[in-house]
Every structure is written in C-alpha cells, then in structure tokens.
N, C-alpha and C. Protein backbone atom coordinates (compact mmCIF):
# COMPACT_ATOMS: atom_id res chain seq x y z
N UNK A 1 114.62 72.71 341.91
CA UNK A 1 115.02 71.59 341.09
C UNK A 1 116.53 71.65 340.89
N UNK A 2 117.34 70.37 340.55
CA UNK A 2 118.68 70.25 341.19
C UNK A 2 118.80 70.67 339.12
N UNK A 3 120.65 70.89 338.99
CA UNK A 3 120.68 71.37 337.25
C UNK A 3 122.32 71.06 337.41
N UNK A 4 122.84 70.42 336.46
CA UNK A 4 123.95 70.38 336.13
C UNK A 4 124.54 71.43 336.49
N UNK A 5 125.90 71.78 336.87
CA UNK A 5 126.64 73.03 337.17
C UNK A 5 126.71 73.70 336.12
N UNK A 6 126.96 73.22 334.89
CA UNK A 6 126.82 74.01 333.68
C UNK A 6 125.89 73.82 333.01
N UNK A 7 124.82 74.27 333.85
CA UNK A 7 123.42 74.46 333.12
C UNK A 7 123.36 76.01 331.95
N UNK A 8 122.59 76.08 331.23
CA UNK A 8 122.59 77.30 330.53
C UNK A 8 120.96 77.62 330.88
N UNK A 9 120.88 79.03 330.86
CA UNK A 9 119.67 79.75 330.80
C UNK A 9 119.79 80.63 329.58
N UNK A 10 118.99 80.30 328.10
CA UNK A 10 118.97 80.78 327.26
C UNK A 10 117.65 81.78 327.23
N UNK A 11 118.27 83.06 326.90
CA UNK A 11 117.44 83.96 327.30
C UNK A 11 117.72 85.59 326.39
N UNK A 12 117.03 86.51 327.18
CA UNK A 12 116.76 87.61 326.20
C UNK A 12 118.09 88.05 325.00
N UNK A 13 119.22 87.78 325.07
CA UNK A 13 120.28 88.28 325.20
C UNK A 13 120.67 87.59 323.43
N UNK A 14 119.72 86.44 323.44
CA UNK A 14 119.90 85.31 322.64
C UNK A 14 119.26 86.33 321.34
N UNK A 15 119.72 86.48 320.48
CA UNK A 15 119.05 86.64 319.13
C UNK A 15 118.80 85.64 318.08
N UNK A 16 118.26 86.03 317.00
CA UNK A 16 116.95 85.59 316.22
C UNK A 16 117.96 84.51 315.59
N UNK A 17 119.29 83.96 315.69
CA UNK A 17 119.65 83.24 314.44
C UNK A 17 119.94 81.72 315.30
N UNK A 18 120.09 80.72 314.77
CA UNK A 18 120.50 79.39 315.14
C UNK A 18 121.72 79.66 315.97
N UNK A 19 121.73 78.74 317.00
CA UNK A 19 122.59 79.06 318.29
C UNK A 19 123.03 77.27 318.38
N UNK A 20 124.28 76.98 318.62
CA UNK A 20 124.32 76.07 319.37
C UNK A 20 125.53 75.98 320.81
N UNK A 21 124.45 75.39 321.52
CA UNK A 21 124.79 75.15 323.05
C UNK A 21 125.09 74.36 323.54
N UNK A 22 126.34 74.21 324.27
CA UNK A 22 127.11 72.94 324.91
C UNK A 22 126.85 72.94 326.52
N UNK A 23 126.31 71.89 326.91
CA UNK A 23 126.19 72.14 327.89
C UNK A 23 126.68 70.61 329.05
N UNK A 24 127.66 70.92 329.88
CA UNK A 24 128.52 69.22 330.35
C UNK A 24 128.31 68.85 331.35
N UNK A 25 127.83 68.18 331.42
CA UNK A 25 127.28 67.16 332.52
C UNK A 25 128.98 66.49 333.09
N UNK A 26 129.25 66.63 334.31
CA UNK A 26 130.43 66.02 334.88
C UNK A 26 130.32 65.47 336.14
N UNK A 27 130.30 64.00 336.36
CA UNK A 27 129.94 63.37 337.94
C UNK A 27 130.70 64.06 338.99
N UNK A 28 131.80 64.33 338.79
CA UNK A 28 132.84 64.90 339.56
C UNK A 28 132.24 66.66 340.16
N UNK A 29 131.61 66.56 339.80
CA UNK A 29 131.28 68.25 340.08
C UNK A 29 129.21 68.01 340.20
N UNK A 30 128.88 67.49 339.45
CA UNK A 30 127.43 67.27 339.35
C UNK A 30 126.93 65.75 340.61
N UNK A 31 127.71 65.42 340.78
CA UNK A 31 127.20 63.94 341.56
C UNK A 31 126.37 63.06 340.04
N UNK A 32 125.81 62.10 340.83
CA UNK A 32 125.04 60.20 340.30
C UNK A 32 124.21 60.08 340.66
N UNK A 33 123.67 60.71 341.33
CA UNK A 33 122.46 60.15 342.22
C UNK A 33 121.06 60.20 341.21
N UNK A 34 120.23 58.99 341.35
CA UNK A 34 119.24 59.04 340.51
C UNK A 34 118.47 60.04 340.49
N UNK A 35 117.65 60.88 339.66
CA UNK A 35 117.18 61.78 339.88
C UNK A 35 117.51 62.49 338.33
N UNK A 36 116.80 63.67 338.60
CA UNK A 36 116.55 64.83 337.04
C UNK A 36 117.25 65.94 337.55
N UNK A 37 118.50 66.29 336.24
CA UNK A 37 118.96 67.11 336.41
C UNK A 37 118.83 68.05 335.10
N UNK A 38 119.04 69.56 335.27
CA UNK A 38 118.44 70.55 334.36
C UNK A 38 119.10 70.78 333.36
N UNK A 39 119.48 70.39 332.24
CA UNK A 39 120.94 71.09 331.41
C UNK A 39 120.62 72.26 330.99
N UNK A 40 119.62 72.56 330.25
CA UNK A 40 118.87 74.13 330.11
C UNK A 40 117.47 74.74 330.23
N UNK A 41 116.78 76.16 330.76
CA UNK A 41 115.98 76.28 330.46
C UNK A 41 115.86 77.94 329.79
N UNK A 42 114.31 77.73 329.44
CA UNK A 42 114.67 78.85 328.03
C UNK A 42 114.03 79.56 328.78
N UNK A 43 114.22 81.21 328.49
CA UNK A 43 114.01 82.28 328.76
C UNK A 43 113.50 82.75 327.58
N UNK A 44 111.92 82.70 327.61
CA UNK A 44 111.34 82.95 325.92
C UNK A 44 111.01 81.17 325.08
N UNK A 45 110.69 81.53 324.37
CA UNK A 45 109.78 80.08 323.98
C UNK A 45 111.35 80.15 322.92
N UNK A 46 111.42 78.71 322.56
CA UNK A 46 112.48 78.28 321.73
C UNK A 46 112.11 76.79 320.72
N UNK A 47 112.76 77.43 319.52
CA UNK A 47 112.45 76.04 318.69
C UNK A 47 113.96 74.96 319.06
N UNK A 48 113.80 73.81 319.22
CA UNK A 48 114.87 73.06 319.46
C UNK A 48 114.97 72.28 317.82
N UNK A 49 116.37 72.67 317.31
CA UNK A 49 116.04 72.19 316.08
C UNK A 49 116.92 70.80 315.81
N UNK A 50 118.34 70.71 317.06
CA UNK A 50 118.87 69.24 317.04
C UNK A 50 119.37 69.06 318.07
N UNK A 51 120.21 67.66 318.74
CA UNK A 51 120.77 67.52 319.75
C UNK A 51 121.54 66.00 319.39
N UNK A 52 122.88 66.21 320.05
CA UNK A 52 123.41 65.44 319.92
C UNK A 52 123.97 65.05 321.46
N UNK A 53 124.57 63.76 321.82
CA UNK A 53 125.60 64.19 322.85
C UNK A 53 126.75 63.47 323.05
N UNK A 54 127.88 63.76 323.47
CA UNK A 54 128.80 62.67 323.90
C UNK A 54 129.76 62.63 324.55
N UNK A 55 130.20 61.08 325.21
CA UNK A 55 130.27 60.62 326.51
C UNK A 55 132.00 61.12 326.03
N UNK A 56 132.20 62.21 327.16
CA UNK A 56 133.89 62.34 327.19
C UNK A 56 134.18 61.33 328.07
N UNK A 57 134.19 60.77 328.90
CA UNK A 57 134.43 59.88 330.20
C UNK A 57 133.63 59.08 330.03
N UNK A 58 134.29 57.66 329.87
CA UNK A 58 133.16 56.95 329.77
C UNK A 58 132.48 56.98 331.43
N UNK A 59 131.29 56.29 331.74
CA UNK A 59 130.40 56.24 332.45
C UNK A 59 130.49 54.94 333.42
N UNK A 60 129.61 55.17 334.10
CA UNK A 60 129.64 53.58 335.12
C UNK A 60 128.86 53.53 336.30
N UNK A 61 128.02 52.61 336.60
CA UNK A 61 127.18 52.77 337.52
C UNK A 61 127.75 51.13 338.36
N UNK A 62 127.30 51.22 339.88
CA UNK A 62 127.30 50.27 340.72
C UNK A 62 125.54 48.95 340.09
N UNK A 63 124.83 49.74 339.54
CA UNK A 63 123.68 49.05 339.03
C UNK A 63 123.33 48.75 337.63
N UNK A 64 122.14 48.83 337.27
CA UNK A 64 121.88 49.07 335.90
C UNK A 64 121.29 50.52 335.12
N UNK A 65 122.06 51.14 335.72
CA UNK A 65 121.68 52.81 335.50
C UNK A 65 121.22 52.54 333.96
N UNK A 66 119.80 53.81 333.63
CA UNK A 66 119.70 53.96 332.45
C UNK A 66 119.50 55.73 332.42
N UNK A 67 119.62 56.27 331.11
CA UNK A 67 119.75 57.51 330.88
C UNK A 67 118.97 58.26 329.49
N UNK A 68 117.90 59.23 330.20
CA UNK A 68 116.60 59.17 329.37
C UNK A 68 116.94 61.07 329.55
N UNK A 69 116.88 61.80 328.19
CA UNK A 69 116.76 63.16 328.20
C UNK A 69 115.78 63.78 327.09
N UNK A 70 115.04 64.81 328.37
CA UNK A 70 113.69 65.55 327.37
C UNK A 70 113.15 66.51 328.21
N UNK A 71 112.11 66.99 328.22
CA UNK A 71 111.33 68.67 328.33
C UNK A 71 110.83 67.80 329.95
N UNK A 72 111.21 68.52 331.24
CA UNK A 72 110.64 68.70 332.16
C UNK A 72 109.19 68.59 332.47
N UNK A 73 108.55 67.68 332.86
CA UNK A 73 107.45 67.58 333.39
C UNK A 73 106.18 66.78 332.02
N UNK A 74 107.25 66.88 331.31
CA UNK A 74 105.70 66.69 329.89
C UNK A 74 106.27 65.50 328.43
N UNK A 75 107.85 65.44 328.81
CA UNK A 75 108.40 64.40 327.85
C UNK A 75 109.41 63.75 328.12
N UNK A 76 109.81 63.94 329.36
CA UNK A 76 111.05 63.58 329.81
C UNK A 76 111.79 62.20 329.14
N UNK A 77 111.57 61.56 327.88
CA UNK A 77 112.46 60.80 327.37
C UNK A 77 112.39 61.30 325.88
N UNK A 78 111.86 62.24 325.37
CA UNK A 78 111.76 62.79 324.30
C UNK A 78 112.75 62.78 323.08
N UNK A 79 114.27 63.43 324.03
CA UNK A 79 115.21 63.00 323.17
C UNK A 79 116.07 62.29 323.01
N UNK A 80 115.93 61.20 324.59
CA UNK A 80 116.63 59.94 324.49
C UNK A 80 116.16 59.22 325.23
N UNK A 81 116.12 57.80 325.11
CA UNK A 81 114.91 56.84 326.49
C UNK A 81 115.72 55.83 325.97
N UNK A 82 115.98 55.36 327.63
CA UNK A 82 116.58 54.39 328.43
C UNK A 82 118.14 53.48 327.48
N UNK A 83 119.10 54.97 327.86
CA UNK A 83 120.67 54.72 327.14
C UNK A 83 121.15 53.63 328.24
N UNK A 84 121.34 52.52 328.43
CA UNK A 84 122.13 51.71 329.49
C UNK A 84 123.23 52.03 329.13
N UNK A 85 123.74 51.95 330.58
CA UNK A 85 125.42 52.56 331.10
C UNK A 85 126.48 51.84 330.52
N UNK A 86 125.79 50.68 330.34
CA UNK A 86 127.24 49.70 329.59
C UNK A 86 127.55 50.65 327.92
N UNK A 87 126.08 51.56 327.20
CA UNK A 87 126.52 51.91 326.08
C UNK A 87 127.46 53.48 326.00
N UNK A 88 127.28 53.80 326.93
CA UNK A 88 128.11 55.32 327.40
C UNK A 88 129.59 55.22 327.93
N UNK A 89 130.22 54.63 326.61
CA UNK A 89 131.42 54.88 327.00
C UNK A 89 132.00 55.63 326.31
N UNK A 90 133.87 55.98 326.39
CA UNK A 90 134.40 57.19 325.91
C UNK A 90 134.45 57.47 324.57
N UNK A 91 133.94 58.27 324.02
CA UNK A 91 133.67 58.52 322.77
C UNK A 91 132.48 58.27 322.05
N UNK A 92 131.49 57.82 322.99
CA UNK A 92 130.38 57.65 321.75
C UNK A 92 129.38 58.93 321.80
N UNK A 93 128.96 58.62 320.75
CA UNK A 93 127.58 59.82 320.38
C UNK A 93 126.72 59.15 320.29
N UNK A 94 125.64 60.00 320.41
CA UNK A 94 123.93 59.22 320.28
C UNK A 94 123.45 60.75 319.78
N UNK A 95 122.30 60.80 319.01
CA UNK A 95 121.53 61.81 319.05
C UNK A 95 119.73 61.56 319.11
N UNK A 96 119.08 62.43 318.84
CA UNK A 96 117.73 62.82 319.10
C UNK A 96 117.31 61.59 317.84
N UNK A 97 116.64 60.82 317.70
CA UNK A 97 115.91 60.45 318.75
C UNK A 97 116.43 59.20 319.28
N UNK A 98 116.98 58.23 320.42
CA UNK A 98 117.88 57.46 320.51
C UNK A 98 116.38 56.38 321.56
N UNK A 99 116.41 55.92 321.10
CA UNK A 99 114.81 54.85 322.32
C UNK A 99 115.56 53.36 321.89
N UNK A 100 115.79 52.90 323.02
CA UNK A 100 116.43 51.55 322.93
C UNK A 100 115.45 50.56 322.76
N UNK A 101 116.07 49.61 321.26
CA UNK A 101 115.26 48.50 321.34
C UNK A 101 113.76 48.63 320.01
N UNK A 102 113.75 50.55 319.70
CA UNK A 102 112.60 50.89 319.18
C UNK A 102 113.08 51.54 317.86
N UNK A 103 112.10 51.35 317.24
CA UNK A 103 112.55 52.25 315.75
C UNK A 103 112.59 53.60 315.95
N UNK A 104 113.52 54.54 315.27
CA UNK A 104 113.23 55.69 315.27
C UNK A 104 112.16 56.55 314.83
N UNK A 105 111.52 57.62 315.98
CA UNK A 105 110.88 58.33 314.92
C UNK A 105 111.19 59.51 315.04
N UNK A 106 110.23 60.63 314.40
CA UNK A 106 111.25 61.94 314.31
C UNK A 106 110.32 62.71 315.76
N UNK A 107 111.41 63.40 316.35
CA UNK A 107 110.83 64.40 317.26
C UNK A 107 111.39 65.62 317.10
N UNK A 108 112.28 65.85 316.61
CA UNK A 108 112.60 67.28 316.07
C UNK A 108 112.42 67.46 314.65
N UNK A 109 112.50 69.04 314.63
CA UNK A 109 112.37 70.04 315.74
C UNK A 109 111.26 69.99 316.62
N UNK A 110 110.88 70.98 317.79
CA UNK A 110 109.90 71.25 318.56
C UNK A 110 109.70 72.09 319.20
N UNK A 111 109.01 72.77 319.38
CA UNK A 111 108.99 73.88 320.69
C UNK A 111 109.06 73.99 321.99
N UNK A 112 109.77 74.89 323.05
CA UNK A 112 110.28 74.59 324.09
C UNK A 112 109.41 76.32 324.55
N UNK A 113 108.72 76.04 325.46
CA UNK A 113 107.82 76.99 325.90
C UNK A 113 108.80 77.92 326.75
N UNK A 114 108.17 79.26 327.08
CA UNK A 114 108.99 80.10 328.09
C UNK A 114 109.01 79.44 329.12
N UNK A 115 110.43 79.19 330.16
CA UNK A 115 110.42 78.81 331.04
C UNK A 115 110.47 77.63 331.03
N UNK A 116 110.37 76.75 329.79
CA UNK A 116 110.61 75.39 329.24
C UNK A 116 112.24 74.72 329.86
N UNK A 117 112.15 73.43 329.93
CA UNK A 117 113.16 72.88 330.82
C UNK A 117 113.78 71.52 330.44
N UNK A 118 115.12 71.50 330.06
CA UNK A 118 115.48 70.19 329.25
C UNK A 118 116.42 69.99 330.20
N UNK A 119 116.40 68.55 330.06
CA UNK A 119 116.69 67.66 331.61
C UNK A 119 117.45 66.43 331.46
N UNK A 120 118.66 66.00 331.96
CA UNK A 120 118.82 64.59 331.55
C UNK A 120 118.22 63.69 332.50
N UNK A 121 117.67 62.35 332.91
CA UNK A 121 117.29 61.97 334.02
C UNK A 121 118.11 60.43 334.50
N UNK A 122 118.49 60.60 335.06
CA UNK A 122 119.85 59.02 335.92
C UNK A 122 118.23 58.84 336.61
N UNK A 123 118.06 56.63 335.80
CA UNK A 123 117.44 55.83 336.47
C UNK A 123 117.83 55.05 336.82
N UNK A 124 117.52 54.21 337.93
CA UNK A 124 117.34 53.01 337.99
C UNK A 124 118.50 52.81 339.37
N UNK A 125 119.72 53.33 338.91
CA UNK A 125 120.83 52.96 339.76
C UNK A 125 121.81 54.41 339.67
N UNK A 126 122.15 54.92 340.39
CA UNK A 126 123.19 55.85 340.80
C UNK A 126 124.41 55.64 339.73
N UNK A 127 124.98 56.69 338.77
CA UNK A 127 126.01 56.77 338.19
C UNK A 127 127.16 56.84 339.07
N UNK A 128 128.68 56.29 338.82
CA UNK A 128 129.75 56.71 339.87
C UNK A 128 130.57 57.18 339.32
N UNK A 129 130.56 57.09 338.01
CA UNK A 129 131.77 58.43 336.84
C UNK A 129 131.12 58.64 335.89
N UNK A 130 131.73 59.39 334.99
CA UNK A 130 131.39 60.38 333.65
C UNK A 130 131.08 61.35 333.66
N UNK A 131 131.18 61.82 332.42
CA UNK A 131 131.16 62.75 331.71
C UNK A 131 130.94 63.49 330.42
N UNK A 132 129.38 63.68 330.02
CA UNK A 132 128.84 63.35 328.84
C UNK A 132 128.39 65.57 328.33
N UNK A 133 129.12 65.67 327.17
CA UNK A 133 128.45 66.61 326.91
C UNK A 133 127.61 66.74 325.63
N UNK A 134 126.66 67.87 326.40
CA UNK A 134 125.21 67.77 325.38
C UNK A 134 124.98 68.81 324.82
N UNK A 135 124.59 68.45 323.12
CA UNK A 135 124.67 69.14 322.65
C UNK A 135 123.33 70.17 321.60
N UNK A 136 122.77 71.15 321.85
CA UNK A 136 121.41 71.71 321.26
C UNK A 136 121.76 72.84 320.53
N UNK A 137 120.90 72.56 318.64
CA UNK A 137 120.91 73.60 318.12
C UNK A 137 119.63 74.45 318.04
N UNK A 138 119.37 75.30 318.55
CA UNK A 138 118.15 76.34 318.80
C UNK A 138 118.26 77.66 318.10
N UNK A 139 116.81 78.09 318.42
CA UNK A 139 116.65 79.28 318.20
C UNK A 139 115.38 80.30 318.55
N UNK A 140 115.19 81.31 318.88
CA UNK A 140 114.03 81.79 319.25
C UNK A 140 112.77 80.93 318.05
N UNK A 141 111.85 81.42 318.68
CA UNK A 141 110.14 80.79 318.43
C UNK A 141 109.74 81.73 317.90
C-alpha cells in the first residue's frame, strides 16, 4: 500500500501519555493520483483522541477532486468525507468530524487496532498541487 513520505509508524517506543503527531502530505514529493494514501499506522492498538488538518499550499485539481480521511479498510471517511478541492485552500483548517453538506456527529475518540491504518483518500479527479498537514492527538489503548 502506497503512504505519504512522511508517514509515521507509531509504535513501541511511544509511551503511555498523549502524543501529538504531524504528519505532511506534499504533492511535490507524494504525487495526486487518485487513490489511498497512509499518513499513519499504529504499532499496538491506539486511542485516537483528535485530529485536525491544514492546507499549507493551497490545493488544486484538473477535476472535481474530493478528499475523505479515516481507518483503512473499515471507515475510510471517518474523519473527513468528501472535502472538495475548491475548499482546501491556503490556510484553512477542518477537523474530525468534517462530512460535507451533513450535520456533525461525534466520532472521536476511537480505537485504532494494532496494525491499524489512517489514510487520506484523493477521489474523483487527480490533485496537481498542495500541501496539507495532518494533525493526531493519541495515545496507547
């Protein structure tokens, strides 16, 4: 499975107290291409207790790219579903839970199993810039 260049693997090394992890997604080094990419996975089960993220560069797609991030294989829009590219520009933030169009509800905190896998996913249309970093406060389970 393909993972941001600065993916993190949070793992044994990690102790028992609240951690937070930056982890940057950059087209220039990561590519656009539609598809799921990995920003972290845990080594040991993990409570995810927030997430924020934001667009250093603003963004831009040739289409109508949308941008959905959550747990690999089992929620993949969990902590954000379907950001359109026109709203990712320089400087904005979004956090958990961000669903366009829908009321919020709460999804954190949650548990992130060993070997658990948080993902951003580019739909619809190929990104051609940006640069968005993401942001998780955790801690062992």
């Amino acid at each position: 499975m393909t993972a941001v260049a600065n993916w993190k693997n949070i793992g044994s090394d990690f102790s028992n107290e609240q951690q937070i992890v930056r982890v940057l997604y950059d087209f220039a080094v990561d590519g656009g291409a539609t598809g799921v990419l990995n920003l972290l996975t845990a080594e040991g089960a993990l409570i995810v207790k927030d997430f924020h993220a934001v667009v250093k560069t603003a963004c831009t797609s040739g289409g109508s790219m949308v941008l959905d991030v959550g747990i690999v294989t089992t929620d993949t829009d969990r902590l954000c579903d379907g950001i359109a590219v026109a709203t990712l520009v320089a400087n904005y933030t979004f956090e958990a839970p961000y669903v366009e169009g829908t009321p919020n509800t709460r999804v954190l905190p949650f548990h992130l199993p060993d070997n658990g896998v948080l993902a951003m996913e580019i739909k619809t249309a190929d990104l051609t810039a940006g640069k968005i970093e993401f942001v998780f406060t955790i801690m062992k389970a």
